[in-house]
Structures are given as C-alpha cells and as structure tokens.
PDB file of N, CA and C in Angstrom:
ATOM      1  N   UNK A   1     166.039  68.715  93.778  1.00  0.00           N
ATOM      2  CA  UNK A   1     167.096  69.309  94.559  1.00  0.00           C
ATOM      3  C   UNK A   1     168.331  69.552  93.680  1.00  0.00           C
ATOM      4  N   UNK A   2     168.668  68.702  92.798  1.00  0.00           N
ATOM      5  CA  UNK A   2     169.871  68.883  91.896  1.00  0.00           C
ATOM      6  C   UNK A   2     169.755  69.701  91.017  1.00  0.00           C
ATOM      7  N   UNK A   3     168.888  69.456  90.435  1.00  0.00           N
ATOM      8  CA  UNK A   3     167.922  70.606  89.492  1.00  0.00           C
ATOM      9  C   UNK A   3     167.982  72.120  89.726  1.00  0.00           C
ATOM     10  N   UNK A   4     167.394  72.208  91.149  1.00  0.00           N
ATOM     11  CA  UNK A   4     167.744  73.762  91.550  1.00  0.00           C
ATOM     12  C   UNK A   4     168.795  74.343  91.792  1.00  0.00           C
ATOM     13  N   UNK A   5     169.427  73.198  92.412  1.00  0.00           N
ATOM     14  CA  UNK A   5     171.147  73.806  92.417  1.00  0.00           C
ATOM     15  C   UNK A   5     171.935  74.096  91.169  1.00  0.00           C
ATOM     16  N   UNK A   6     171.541  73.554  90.153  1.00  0.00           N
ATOM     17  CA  UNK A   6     172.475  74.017  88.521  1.00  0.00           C
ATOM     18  C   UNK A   6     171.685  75.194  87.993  1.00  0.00           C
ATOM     19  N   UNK A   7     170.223  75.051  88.511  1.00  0.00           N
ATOM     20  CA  UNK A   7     169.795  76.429  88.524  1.00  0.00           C
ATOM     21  C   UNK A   7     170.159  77.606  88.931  1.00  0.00           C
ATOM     22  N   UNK A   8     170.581  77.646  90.172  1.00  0.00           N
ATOM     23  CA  UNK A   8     170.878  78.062  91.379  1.00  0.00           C
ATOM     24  C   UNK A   8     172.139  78.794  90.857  1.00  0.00           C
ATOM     25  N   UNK A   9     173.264  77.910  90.254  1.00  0.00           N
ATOM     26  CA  UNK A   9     174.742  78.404  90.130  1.00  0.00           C
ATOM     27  C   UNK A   9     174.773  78.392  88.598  1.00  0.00           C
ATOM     28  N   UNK A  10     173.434  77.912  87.291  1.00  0.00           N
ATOM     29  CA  UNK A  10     174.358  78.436  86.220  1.00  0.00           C
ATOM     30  C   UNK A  10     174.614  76.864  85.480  1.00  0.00           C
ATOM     31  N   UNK A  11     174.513  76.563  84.719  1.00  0.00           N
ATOM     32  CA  UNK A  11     174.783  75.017  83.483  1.00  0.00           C
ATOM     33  C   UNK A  11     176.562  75.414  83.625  1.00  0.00           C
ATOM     34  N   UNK A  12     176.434  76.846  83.358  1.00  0.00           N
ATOM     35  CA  UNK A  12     177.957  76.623  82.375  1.00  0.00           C
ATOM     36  C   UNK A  12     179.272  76.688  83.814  1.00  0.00           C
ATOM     37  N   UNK A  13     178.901  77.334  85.156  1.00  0.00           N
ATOM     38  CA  UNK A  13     179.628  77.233  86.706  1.00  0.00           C
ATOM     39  C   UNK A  13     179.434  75.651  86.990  1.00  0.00           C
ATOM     40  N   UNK A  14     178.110  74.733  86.933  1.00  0.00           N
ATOM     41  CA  UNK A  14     178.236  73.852  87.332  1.00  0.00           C
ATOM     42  C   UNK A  14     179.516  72.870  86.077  1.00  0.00           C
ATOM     43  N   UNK A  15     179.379  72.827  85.054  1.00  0.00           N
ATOM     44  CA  UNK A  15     180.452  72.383  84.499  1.00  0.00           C
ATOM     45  C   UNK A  15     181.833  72.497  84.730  1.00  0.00           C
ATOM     46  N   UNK A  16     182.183  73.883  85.017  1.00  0.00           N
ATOM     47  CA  UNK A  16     183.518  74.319  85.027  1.00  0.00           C
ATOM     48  C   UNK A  16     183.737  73.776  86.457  1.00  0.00           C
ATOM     49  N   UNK A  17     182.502  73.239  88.003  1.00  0.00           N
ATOM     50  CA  UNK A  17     183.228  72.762  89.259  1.00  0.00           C
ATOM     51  C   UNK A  17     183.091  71.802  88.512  1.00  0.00           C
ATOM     52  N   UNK A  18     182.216  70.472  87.548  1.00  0.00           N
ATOM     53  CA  UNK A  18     182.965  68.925  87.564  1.00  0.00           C
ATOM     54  C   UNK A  18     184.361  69.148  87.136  1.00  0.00           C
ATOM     55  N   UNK A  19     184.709  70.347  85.862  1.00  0.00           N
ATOM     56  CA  UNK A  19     186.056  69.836  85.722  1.00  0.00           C
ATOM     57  C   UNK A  19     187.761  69.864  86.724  1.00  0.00           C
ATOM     58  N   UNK A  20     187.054  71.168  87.485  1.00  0.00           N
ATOM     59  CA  UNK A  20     187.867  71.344  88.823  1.00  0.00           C
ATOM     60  C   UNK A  20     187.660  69.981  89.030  1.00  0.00           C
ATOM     61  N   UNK A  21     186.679  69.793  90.003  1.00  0.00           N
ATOM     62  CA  UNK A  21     187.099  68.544  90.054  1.00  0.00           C
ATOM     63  C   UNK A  21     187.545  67.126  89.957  1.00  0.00           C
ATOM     64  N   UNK A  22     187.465  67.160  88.214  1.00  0.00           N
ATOM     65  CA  UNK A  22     188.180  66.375  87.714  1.00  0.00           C
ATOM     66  C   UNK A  22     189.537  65.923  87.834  1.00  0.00           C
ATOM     67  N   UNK A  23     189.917  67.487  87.467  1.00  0.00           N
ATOM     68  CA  UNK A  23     191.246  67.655  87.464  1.00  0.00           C
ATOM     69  C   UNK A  23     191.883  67.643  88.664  1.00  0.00           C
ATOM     70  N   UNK A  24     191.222  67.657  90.281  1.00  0.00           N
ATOM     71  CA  UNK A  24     191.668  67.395  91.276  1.00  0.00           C
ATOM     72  C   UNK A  24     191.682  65.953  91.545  1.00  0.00           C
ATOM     73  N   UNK A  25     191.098  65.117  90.760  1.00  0.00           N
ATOM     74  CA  UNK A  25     190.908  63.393  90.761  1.00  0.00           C
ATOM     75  C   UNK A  25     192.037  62.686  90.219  1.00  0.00           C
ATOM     76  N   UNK A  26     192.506  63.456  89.049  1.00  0.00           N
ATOM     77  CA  UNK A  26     193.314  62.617  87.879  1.00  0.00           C
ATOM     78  C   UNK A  26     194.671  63.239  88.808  1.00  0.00           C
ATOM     79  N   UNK A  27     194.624  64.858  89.096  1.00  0.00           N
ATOM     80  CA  UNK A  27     196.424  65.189  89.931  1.00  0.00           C
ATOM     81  C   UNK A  27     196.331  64.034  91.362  1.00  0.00           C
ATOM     82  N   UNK A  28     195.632  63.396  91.831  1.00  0.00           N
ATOM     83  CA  UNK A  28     195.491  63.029  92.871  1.00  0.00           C
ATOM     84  C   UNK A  28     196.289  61.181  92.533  1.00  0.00           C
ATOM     85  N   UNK A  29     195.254  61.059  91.696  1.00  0.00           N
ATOM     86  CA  UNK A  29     195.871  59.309  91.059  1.00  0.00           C
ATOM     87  C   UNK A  29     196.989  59.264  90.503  1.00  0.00           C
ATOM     88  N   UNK A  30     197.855  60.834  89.908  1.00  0.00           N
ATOM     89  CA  UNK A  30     198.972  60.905  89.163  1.00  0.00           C
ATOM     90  C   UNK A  30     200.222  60.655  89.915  1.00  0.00           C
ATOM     91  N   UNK A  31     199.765  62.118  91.327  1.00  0.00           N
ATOM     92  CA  UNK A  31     200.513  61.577  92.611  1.00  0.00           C
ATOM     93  C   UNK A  31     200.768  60.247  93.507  1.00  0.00           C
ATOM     94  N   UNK A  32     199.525  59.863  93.137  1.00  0.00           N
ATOM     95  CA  UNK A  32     199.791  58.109  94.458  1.00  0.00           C
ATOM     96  C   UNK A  32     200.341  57.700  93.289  1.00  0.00           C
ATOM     97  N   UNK A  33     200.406  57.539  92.050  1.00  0.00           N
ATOM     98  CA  UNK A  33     201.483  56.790  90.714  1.00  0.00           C
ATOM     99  C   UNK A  33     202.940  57.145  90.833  1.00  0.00           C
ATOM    100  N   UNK A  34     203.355  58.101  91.614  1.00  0.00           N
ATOM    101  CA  UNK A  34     204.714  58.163  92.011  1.00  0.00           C
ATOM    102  C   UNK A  34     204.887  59.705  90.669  1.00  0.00           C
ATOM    103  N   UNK A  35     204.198  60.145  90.108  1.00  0.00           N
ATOM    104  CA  UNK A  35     204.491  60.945  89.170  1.00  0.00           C
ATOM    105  C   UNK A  35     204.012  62.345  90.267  1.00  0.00           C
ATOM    106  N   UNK A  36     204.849  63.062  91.061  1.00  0.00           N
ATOM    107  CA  UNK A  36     204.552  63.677  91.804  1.00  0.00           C
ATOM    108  C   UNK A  36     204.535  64.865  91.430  1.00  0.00           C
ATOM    109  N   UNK A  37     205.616  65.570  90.493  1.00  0.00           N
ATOM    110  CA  UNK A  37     205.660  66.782  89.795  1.00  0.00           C
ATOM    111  C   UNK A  37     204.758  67.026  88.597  1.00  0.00           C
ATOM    112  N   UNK A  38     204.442  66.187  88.295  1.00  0.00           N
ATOM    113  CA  UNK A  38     203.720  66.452  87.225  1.00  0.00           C
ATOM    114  C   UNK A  38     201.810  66.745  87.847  1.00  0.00           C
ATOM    115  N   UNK A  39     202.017  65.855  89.258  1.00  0.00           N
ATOM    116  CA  UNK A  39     200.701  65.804  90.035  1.00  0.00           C
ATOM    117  C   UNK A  39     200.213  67.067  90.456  1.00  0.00           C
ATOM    118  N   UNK A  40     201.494  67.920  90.709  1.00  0.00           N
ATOM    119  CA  UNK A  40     201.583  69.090  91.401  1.00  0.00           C
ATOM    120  C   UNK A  40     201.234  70.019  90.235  1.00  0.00           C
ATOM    121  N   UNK A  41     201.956  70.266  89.348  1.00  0.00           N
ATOM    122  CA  UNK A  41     201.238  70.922  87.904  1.00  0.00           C
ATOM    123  C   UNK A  41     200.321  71.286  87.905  1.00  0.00           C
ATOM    124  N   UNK A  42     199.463  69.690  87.529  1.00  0.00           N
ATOM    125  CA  UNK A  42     198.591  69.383  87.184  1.00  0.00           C
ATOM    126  C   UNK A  42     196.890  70.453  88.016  1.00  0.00           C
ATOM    127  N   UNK A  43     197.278  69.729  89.382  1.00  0.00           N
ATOM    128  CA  UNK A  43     196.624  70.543  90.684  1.00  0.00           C
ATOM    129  C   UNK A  43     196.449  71.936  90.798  1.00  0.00           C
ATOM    130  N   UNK A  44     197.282  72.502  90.329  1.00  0.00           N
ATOM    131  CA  UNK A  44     197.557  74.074  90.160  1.00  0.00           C
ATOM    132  C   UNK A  44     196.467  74.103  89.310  1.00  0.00           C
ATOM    133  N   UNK A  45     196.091  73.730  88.527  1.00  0.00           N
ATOM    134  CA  UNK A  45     195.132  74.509  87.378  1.00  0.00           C
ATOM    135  C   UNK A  45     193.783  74.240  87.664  1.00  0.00           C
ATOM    136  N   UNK A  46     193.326  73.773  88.942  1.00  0.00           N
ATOM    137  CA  UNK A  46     192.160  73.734  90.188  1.00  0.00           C
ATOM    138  C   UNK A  46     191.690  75.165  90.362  1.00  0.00           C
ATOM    139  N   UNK A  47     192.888  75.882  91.411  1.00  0.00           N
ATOM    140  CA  UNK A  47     192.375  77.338  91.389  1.00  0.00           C
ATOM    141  C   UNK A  47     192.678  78.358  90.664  1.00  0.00           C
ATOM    142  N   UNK A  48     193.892  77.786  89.687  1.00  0.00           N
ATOM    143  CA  UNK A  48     193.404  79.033  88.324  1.00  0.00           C
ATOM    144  C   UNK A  48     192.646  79.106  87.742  1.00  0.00           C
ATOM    145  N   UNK A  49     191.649  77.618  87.701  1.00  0.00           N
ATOM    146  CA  UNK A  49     190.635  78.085  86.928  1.00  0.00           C
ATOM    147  C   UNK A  49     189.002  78.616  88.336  1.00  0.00           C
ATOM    148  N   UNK A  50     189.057  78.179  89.183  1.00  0.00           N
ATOM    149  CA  UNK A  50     188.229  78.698  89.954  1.00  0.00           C
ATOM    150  C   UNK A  50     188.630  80.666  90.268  1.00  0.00           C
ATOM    151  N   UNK A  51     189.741  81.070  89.950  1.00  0.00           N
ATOM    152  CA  UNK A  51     190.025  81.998  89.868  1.00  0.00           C
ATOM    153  C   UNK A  51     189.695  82.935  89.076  1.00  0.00           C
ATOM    154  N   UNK A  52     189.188  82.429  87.454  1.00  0.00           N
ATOM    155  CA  UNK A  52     188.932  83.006  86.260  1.00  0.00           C
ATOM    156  C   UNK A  52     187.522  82.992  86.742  1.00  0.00           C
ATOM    157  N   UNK A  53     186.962  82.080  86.867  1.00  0.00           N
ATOM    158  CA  UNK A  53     185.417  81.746  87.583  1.00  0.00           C
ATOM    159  C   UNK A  53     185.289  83.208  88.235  1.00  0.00           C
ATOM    160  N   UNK A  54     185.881  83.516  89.385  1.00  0.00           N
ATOM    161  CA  UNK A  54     185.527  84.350  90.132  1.00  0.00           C
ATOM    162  C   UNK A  54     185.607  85.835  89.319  1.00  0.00           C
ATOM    163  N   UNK A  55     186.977  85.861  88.792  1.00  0.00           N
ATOM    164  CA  UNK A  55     187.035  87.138  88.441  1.00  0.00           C
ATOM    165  C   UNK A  55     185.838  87.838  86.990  1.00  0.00           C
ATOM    166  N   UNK A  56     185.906  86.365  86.197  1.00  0.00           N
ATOM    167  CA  UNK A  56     184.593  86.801  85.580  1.00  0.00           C
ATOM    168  C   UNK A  56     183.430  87.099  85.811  1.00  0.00           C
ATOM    169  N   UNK A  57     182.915  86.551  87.272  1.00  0.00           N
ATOM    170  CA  UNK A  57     181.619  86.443  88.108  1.00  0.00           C
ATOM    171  C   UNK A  57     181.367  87.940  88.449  1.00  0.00           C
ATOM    172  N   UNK A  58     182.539  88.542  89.095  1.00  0.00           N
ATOM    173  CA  UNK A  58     182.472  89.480  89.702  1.00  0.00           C
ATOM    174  C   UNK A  58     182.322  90.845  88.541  1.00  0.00           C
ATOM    175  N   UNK A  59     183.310  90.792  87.645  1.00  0.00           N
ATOM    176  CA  UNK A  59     183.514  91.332  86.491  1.00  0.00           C
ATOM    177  C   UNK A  59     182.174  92.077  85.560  1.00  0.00           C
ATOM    178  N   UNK A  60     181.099  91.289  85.842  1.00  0.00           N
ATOM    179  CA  UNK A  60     179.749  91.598  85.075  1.00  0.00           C
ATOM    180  C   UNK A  60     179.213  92.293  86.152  1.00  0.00           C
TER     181      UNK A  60
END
C-alpha cells in the first residue's frame, strides 16, 4: 500500500510532502517555544513550496 502510493505520486513529490511537513512540525514547536515570528516565517515556506510543486506539475 505505501509502495503504490510513492508510486502513485513520484519518489521525488513524496519527498518534497515529508519536507512540507517537516517544516510544518519544527514552525509548530518554534511557536509553542514562544518564538512566534520566526514560527510564522518559518510556516510560510509550507505553501511556497507546495506551490512550486504545483506550478511545475502543471508546467510539463
């Protein structure tokens, strides 16, 4: 089942969602740390990069 799904979407899409969601993990722990602006930053670069995702997807 996991297998087909990285099939499904691609090695190099399934990488780029762990790091989205990475980066939605670490802005998340940055924020409950009281570092709130920097949390917010941080978060932003979630859907700019799901954004590049798309526009390259579509692009080909």
């Amino acid at each position: 089942m996991f297998k087909r799904f990285i099939e499904k979407i691609g090695i190099m899409n399934f990488i780029m969602i762990l790091v989205v969601l990475s980066i939605i993990i670490v802005s998340e722990m940055m924020f409950l740390n009281g570092k709130k602006l920097e949390a917010i930053f941080i978060a932003l670069w979630a859907p700019t990069i799901l954004g590049f995702m798309n526009y390259f997807k579509h692009k080909e």
